[in-house]
Protein backbone atom coordinates (compact mmCIF):
# COMPACT_ATOMS: atom_id res chain seq x y z
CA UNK A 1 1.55 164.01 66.32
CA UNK A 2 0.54 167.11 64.02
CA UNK A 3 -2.42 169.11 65.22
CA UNK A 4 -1.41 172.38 63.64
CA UNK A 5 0.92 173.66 60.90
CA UNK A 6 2.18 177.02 60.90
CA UNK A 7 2.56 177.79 57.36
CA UNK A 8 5.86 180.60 58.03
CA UNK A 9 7.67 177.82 59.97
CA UNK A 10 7.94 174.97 61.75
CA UNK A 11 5.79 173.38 64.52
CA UNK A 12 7.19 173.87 68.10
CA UNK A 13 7.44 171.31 70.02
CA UNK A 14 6.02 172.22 73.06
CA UNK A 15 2.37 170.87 73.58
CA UNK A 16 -0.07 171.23 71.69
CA UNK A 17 -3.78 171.11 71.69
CA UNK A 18 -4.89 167.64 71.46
CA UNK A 19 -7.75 166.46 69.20
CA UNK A 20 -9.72 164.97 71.40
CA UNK A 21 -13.73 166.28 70.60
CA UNK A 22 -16.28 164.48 68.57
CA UNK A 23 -19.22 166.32 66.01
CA UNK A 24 -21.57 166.17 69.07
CA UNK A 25 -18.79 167.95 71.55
CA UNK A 26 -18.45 170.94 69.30
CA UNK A 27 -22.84 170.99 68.45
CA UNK A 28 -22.79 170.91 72.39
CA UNK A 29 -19.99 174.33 72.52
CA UNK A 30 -22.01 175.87 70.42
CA UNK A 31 -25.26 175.54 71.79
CA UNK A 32 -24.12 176.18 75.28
CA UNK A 33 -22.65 179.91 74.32
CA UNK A 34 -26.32 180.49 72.96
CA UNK A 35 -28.02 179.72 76.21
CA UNK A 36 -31.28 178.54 75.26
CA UNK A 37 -32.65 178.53 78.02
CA UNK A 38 -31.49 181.49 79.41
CA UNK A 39 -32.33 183.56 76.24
CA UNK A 40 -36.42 182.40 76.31
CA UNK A 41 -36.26 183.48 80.26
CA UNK A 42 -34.43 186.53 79.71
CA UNK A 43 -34.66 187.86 75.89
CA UNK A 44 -37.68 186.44 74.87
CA UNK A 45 -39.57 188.79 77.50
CA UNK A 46 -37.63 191.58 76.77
CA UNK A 47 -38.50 191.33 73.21
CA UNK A 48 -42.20 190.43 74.00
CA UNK A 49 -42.27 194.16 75.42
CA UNK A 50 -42.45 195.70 72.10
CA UNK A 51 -43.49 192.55 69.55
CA UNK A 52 -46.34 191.41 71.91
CA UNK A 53 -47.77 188.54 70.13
CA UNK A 54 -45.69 188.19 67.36
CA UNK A 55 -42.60 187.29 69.89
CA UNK A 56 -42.53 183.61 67.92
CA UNK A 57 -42.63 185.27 64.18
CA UNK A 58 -40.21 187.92 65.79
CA UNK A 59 -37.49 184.89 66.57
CA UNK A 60 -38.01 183.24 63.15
CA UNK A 61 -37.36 186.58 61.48
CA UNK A 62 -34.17 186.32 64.15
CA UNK A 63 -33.21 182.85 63.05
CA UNK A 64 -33.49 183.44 59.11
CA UNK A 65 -31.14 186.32 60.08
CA UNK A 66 -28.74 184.27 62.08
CA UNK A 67 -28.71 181.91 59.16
CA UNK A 68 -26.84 184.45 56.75
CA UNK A 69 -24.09 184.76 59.46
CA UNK A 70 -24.10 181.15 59.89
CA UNK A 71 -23.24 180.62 56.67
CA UNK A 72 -19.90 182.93 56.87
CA UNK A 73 -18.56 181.03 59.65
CA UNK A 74 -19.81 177.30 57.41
CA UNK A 75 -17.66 178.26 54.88
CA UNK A 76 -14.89 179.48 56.26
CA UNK A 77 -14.47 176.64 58.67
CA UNK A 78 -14.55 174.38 55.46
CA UNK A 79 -10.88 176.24 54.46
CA UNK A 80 -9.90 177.69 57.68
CA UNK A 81 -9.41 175.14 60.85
CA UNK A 82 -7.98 177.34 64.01
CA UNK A 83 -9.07 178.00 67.81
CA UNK A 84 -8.36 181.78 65.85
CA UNK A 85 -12.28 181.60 64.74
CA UNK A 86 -13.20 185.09 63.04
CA UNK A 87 -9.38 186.52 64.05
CA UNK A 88 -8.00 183.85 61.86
CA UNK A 89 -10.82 184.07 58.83
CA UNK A 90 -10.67 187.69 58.71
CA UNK A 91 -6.20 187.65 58.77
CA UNK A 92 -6.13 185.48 55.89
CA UNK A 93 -9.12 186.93 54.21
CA UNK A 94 -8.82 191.26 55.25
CA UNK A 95 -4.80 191.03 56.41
CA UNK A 96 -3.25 191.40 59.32
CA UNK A 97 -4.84 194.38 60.71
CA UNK A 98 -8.44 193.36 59.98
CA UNK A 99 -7.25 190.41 61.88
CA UNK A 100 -6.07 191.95 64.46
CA UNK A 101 -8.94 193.97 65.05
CA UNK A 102 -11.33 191.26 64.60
CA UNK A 103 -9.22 189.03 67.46
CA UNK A 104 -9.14 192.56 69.53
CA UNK A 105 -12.84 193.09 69.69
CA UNK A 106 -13.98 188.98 70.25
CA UNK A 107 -11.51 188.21 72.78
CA UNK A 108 -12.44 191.40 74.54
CA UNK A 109 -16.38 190.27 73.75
CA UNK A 110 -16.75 187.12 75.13
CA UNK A 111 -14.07 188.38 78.87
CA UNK A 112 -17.21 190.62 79.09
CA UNK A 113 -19.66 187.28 78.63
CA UNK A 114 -17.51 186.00 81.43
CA UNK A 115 -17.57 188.41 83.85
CA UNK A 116 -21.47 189.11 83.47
CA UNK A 117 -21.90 185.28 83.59
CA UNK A 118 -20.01 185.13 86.85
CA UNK A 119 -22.20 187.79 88.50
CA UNK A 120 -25.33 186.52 86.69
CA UNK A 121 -24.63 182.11 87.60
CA UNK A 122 -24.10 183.92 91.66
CA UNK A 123 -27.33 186.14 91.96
CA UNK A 124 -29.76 183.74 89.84
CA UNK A 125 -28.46 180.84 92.20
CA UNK A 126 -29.14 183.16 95.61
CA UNK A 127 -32.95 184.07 94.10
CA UNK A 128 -33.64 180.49 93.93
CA UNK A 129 -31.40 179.64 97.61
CA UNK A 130 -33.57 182.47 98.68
CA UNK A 131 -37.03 181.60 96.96
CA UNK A 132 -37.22 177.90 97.50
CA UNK A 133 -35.25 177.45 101.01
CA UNK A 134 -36.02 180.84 102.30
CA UNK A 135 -32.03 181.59 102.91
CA UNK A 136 -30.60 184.27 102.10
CA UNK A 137 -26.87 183.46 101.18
CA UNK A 138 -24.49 186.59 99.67
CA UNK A 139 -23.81 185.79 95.82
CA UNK A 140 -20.01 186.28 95.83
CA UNK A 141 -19.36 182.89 97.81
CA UNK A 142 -21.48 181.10 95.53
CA UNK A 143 -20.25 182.63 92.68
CA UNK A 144 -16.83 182.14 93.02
CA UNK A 145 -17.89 177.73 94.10
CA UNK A 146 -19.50 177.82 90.14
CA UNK A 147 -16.91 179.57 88.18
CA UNK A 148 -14.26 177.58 90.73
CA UNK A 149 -16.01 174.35 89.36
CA UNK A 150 -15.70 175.88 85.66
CA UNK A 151 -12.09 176.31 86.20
CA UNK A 152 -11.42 172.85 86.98
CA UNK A 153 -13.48 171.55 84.06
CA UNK A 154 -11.65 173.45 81.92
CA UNK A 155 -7.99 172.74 83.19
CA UNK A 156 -8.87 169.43 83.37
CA UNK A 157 -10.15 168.54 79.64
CA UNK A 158 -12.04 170.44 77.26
CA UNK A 159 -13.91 166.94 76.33
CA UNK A 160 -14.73 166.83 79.70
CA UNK A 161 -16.47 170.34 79.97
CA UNK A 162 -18.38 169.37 76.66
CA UNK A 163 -19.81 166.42 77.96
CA UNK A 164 -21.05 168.60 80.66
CA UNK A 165 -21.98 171.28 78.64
CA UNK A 166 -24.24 168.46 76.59
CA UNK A 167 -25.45 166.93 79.55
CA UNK A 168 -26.87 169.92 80.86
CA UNK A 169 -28.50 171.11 77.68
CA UNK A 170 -30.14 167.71 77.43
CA UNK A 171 -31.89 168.00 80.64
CA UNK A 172 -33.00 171.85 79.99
CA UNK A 173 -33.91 171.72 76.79
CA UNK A 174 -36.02 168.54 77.50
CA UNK A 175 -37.65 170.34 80.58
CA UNK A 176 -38.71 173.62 78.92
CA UNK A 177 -39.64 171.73 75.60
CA UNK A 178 -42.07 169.57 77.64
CA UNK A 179 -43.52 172.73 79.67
CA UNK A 180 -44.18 173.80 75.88
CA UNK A 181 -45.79 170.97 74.91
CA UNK A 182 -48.08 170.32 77.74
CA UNK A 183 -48.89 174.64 77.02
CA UNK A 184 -49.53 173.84 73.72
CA UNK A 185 -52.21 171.04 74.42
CA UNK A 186 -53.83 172.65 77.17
CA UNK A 187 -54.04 176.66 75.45
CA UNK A 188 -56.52 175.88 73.93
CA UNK A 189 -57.84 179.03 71.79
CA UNK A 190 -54.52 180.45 72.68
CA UNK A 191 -53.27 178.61 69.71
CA UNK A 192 -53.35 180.69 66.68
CA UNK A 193 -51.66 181.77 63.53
CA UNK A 194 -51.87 184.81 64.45
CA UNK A 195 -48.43 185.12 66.56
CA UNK A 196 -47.09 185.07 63.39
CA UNK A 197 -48.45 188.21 61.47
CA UNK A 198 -45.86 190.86 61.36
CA UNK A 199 -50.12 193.31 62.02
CA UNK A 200 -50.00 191.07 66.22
CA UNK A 201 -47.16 193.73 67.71
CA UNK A 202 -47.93 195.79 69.35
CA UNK A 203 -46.14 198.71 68.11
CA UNK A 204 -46.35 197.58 64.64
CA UNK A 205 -42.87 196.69 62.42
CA UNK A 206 -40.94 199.05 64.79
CA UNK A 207 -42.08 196.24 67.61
CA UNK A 208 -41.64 194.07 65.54
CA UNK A 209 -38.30 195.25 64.89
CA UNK A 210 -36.92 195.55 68.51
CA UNK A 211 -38.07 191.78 69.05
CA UNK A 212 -35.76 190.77 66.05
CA UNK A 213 -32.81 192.56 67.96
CA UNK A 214 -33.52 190.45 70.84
CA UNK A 215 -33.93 187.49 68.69
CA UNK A 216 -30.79 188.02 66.88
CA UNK A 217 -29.00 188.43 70.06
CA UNK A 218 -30.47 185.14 71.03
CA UNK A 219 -28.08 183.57 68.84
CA UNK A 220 -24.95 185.19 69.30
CA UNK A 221 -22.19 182.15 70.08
CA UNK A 222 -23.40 180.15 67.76
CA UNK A 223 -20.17 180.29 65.70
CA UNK A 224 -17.99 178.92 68.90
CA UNK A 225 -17.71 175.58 67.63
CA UNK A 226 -14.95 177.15 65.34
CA UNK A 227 -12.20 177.49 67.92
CA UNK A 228 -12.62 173.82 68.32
CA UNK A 229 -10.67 173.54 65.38
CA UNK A 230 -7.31 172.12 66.38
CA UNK A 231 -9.10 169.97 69.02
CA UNK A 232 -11.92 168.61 66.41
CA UNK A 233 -11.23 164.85 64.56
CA UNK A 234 -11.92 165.88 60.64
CA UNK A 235 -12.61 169.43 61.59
CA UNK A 236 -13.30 170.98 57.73
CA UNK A 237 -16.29 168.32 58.20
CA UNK A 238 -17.26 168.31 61.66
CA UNK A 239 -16.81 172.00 62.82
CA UNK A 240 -19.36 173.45 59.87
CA UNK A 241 -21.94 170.30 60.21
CA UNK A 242 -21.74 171.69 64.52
CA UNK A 243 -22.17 175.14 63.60
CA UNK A 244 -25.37 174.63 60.99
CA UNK A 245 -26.57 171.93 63.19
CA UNK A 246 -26.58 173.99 66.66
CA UNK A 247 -27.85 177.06 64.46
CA UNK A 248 -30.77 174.96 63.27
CA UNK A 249 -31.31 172.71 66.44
CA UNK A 250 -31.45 176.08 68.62
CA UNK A 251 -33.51 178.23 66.04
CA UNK A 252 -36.43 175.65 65.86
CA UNK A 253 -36.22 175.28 69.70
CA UNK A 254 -37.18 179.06 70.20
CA UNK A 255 -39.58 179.65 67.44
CA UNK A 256 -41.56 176.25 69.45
CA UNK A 257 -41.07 177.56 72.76
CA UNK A 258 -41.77 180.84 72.66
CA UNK A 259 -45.15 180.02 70.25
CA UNK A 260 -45.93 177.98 73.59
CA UNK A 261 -45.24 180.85 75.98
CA UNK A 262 -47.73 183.07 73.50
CA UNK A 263 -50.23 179.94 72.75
CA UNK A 264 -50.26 179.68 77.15
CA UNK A 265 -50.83 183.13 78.22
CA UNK A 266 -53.41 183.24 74.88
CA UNK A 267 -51.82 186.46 73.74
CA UNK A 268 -53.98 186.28 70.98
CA UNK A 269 -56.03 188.35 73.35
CA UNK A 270 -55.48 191.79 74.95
CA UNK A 271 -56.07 190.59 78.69
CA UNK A 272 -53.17 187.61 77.23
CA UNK A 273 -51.01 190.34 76.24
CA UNK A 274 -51.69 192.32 79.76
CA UNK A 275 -51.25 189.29 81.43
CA UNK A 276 -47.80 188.24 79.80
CA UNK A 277 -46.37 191.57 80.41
CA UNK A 278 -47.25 191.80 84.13
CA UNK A 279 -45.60 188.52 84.94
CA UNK A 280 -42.31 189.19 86.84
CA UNK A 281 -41.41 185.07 85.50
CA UNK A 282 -43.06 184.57 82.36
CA UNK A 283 -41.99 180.53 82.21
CA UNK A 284 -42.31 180.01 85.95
CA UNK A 285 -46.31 181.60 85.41
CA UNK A 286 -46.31 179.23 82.66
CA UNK A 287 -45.30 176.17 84.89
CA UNK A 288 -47.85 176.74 87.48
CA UNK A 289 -50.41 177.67 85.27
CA UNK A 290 -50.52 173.80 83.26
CA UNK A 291 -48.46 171.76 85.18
CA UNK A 292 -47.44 173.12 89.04
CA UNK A 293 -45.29 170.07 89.39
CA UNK A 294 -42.95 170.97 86.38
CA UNK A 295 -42.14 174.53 88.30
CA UNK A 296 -39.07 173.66 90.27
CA UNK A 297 -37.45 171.94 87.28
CA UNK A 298 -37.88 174.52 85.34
CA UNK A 299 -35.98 177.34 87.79
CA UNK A 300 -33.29 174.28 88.14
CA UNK A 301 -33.72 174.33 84.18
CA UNK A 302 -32.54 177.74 84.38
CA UNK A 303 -29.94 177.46 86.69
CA UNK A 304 -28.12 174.86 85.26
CA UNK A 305 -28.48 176.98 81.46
CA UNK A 306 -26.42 179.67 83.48
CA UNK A 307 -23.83 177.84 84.52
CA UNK A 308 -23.65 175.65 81.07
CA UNK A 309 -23.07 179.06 79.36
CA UNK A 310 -20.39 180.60 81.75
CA UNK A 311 -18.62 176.97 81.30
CA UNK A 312 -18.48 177.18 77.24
CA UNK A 313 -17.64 181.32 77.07
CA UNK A 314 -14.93 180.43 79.41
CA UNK A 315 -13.76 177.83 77.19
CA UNK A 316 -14.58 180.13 73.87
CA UNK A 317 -12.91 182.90 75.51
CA UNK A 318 -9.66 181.29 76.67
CA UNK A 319 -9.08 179.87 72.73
CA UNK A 320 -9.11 182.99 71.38
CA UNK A 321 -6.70 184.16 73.86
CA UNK A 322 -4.41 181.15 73.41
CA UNK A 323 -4.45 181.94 69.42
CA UNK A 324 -3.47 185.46 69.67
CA UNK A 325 -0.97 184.55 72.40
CA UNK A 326 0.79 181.89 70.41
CA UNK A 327 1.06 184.29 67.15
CA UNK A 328 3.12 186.93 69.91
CA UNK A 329 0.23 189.24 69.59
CA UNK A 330 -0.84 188.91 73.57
CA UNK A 331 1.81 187.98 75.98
CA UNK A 332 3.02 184.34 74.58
CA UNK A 333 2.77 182.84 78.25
CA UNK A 334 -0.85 182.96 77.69
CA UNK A 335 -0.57 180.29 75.21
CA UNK A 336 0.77 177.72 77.59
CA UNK A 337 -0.39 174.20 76.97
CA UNK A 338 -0.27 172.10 80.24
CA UNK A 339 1.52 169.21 79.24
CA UNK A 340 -0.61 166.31 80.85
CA UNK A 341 -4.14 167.83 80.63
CA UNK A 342 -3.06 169.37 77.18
CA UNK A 343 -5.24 172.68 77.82
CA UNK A 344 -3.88 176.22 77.47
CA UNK A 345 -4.35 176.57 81.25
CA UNK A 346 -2.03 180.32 82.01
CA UNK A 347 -5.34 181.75 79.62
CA UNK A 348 -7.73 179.61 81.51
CA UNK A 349 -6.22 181.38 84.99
CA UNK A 350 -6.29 184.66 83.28
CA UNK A 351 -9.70 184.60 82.25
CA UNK A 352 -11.16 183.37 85.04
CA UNK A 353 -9.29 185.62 87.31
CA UNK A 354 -10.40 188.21 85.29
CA UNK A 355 -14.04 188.04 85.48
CA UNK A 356 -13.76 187.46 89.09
CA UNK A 357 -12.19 190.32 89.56
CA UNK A 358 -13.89 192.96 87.47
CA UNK A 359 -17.25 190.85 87.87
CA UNK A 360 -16.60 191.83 91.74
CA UNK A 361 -15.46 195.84 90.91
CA UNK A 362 -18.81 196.19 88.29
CA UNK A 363 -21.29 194.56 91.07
CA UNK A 364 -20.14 197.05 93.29
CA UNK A 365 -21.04 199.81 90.82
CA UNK A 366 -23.99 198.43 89.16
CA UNK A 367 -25.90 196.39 91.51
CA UNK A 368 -25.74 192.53 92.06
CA UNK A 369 -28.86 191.78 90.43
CA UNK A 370 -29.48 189.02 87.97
CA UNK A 371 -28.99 191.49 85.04
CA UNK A 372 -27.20 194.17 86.54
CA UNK A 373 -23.75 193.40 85.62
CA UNK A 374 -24.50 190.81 83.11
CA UNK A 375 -27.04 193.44 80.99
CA UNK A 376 -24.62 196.11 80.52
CA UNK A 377 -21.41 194.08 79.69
CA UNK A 378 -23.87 191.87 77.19
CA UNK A 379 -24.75 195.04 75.79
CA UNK A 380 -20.90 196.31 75.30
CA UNK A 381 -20.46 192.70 74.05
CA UNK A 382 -22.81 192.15 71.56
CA UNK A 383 -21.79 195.46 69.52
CA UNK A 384 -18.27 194.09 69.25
CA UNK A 385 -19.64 190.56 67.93
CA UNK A 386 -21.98 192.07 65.40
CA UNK A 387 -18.85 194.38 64.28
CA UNK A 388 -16.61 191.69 63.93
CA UNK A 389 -19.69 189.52 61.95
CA UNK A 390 -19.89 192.13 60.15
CA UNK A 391 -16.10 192.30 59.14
CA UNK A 392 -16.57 188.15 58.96
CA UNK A 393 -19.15 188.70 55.76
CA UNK A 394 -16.94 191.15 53.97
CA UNK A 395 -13.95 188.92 54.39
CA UNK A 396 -15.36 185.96 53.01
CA UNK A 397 -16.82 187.72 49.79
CA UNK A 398 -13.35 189.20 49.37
CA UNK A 399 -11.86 185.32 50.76
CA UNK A 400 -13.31 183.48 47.57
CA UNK A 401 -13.79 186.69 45.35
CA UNK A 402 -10.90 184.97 43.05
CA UNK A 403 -11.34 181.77 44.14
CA UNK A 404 -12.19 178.86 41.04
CA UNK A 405 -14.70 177.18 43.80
CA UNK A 406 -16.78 180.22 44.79
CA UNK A 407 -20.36 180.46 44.76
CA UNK A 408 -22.05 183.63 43.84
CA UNK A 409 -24.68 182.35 46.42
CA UNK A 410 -22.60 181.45 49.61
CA UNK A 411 -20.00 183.72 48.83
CA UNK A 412 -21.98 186.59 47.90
CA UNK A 413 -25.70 187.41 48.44
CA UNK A 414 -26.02 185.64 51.49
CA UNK A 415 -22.66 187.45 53.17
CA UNK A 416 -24.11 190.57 51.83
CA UNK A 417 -27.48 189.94 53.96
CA UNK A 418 -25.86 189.00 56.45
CA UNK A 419 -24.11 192.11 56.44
CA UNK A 420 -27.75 194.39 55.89
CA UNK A 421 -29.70 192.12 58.98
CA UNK A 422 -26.92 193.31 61.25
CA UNK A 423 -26.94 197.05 60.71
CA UNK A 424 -30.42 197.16 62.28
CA UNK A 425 -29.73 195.71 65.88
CA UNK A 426 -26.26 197.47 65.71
CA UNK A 427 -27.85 200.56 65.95
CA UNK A 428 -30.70 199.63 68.69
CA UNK A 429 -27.85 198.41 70.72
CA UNK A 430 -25.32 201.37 70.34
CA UNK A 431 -27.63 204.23 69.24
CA UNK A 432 -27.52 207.02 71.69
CA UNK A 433 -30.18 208.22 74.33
CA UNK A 434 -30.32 205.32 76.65
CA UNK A 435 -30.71 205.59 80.48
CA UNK A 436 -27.55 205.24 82.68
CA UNK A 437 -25.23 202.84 81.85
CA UNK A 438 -26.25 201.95 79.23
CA UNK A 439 -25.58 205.28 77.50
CA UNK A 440 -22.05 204.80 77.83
CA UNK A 441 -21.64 201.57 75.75
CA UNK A 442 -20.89 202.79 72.53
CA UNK A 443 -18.14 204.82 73.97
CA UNK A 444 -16.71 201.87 76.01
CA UNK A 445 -16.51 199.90 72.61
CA UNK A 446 -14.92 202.93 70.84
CA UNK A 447 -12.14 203.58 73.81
CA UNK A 448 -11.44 199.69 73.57
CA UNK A 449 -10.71 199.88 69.61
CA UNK A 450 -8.71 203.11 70.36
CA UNK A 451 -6.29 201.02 72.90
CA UNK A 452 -6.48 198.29 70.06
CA UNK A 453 -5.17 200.56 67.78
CA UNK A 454 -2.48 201.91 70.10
CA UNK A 455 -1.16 198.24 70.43
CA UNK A 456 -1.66 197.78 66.82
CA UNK A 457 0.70 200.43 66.23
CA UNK A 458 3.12 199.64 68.70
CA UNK A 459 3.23 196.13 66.74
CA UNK A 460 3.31 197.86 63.44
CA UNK A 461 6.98 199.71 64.66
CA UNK A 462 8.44 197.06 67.06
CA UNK A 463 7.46 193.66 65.87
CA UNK A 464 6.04 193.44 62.33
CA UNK A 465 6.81 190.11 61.50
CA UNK A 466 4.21 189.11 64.51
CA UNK A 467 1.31 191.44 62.29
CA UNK A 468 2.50 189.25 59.42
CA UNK A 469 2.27 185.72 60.89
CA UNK A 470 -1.19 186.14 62.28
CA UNK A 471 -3.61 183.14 61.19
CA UNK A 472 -0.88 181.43 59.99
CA UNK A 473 -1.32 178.35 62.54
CA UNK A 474 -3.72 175.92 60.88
CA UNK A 475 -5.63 172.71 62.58
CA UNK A 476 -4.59 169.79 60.05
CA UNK A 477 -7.43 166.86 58.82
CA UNK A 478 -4.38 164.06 60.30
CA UNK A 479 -5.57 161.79 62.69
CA UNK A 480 -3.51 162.03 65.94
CA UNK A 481 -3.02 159.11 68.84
CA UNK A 482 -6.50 160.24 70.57
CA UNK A 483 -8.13 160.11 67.29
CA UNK A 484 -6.99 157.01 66.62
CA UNK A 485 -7.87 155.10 69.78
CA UNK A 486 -11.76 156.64 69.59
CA UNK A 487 -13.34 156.37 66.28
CA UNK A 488 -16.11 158.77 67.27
CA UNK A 489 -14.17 161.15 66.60
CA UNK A 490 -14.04 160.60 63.07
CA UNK A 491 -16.60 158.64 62.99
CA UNK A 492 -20.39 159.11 60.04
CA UNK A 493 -21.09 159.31 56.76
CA UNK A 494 -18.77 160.68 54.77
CA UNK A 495 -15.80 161.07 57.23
CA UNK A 496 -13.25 159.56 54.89
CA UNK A 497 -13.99 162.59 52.38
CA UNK A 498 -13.83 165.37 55.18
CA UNK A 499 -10.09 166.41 53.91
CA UNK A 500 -11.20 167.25 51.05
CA UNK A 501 -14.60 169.85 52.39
């Protein structure tokens, strides 16, 4: 079997990855990390704050955004197959210390998605304990039961934790789309155009403006089908098609649902408006409001969106790790690959212990609250993802600069938007003057480069053939024994050209 080829020497022969995921496994990655659900509950609101009723044309501003990004990761992942994601693009496209840097800041991202998940899947599950059985249960034990469950998926089979991943977006996405449809019908003269006229914030384009950051947000994760790469049948075809596909799939589910949430509480209308931003649960309003009996699905909705996320950044998370552990750049036990199961389980016990841990140290500081924990490491985050798209949509101009297939197009306006759309929530989220904690993200994001650059350095002088081997280990288009015995995972139109993407 050949899932990878290093291209500065030869395969090891301990186990490897297997390639065992299918286009819909990787759509269904991808879409988890984004939350869907949990973004309309959570971001949507906190975006309706300042954009009022233009929330909806807020998120399609968001999504066209999103889109320029998108198409970094598209075409990279048509050259570039590795569970690396943006540390491999940017090593072959910037060198080793863009790389580096790059792999530094995500893998350090998405351990502070998992920690805030782990606090956030406990205290959203003990509201609704609390709120529908009137039992109050601590959020630790149930806590630790979830991300205990997501450990076992993930051990177990990464296929496995897709398929639930995909099974619970199904169900939410059905359940909240219906609430919207059944809001739509029955608004009313809550329906309007006008939600999308930049002239409906309510503190004009600089409302406008601070709902786009919490739209762009929205979509952060999209890009995780990428470190499905060595695990992906025809992944040059089948990891880009996920990543535009989620992207799309995702973008045209908020721009629906949150015209619904503005067409229901007719915030065409200033008692709307006064209305929306009084409700403590804008969705769960929504619910009882047009249809009482679709209330409790919809706070199950939500629950089961929380733990679908914490089960893909897990998974997102611990492939990272495994990539820089196998190139010697974190400890190379971390890149383990259990030889049955054929996961990289030492990262998968390292992650999760991880978030336990510090999830347990930060609730103790900040408060167990829904967004206590998982606010302020979102927000510390989220500036280390936009940084590293950012580096993402210089390498790839300077990637195909010389290249006889580039396109001025893909390879260089829409990078170079997608570089311009990201200064603007870069600097809502880090700019300085915000209340305690929050005030002390930027510096949290600069002392983590600064220990980045201090094992950068130590690299540099004591193992510089590691620097110079990073993103050398390449998921090949060969079809393994899994592959072989399940034509989905090769399967559509156009699979026997996907070597050639």
């Amino acid at each position: 079997m050949a899932d990878v080829i290093k291209e500065s020497g030869p395969v090891a022969s301990e186990p490897k990855l297997a390639k065992v995921l299918s286009l819909k496994n990787c759509l269904a990655l991808s879409a988890a990390v984004m939350a869907p659900v949990l973004a309309v509950i959570l971001n949507a609101p906190a975006g309706g704050s300042d954009a009022g009723a233009a929330l909806p044309l807020a998120f399609l501003l968001a999504f066209i955004a999103a889109l320029f990004v998108g198409n970094t990761v598209i075409e990279f992942a048509k050259k570039l197959s590795s569970a690396g994601s943006f540390y491999t693009f940017c090593s072959r496209a910037l060198g080793s210390a863009a790389g580096f840097f790059t792999g530094w800041l995500y893998a350090g991202a998405f351990v502070l998605f998992a920690i805030g998940l782990f606090t956030a899947n406990g205290a959203f599950l003990q509201s609704y304990i609390q709120t529908t059985f009137h039992t109050n249960v601590s959020w630790i034990p149930l806590g630790l039961v979830l991300i205990a469950v997501v450990l076992i998926l993930s051990i177990l089979s990464i296929r496995l934790s897709v398929r639930v991943d995909l099974a619970l977006l199904a169900l939410e996405i059905a359940i909240f789309s219906l609430l919207a449809i059944i809001a739509i019908i029955r608004a009313g003269h809550g329906n309007s155009l006008t939600y999308f006229n930049p002239g409906s914030s309510i503190r004009g384009y600089s409302g406008l403006g601070l709902g786009v950051v919490f739209g762009i947000l929205s979509f952060i994760g999209f890009e995780a089908a990428a470190v499905l790469g060595e695990e992906t049948g025809k992944p040059r075809r089948n990891v880009p098609i996920a990543v535009r596909g989620s992207l799309i799939a995702v973008g045209v589910f908020y721009v629906f649902v949150l015209y619904a949430l503005a067409a229901g509480f007719h915030m065409n209308s200033a008692g709307g408006i006064k209305a929306f931003l009084a409700s403590p649960a804008q969705f769960g309003d929504l619910a009882q409001h047009y249809a009482s009996w679709l209330k409790q699905p919809v706070l199950l909705a939500a629950v089961a969106g929380l733990f679908s996320c914490m089960l893909a950044v897990v998974n997102t998370t611990v492939r990272v790790v495994y990539a820089m552990a196998r190139e010697r750049v974190l400890p190379p036990r971390l890149s383990r690959v259990h030889t049955n199961f054929r996961s990289p389980y030492i990262a998968i016990y390292a992650v999760v212990v991880a978030a336990i841990g510090i999830g347990l140290g930060l609730s103790a500081w900040l408060g167990s609250g829904l967004t206590s924990v998982y606010g302020w490491t979102g927000s510390i985050g989220t500036i280390a993802v936009i940084l590293v798209y950012g580096m993402a949509n210089v390498g790839l101009i300077r990637f195909f600069w010389r290249q006889p297939d580039r396109n001025v197009i893909r390879h260089i306006v829409l990078p170079s938007l997608g570089i311009l759309v990201l200064l603007y929530p870069l600097y809502e989220t880090a700019k300085p003057g915000q209340p305690w904690p929050y005030n002390m993200v930027l510096y949290l994001v600069l002392a983590w480069i600064a220990v980045g650059l201090a094992v950068y350095l130590y690299l540099r002088r004591t193992s510089p053939e590691k620097l110079a081997a990073l993103g050398a280990t390449m998921a090949t288009d060969e079809i393994d024994f899994a592959e072989a015995r399940d034509a989905a995972l090769s399967s559509g139109p156009g699979a026997e050209e996907a070597s050639g993407d």
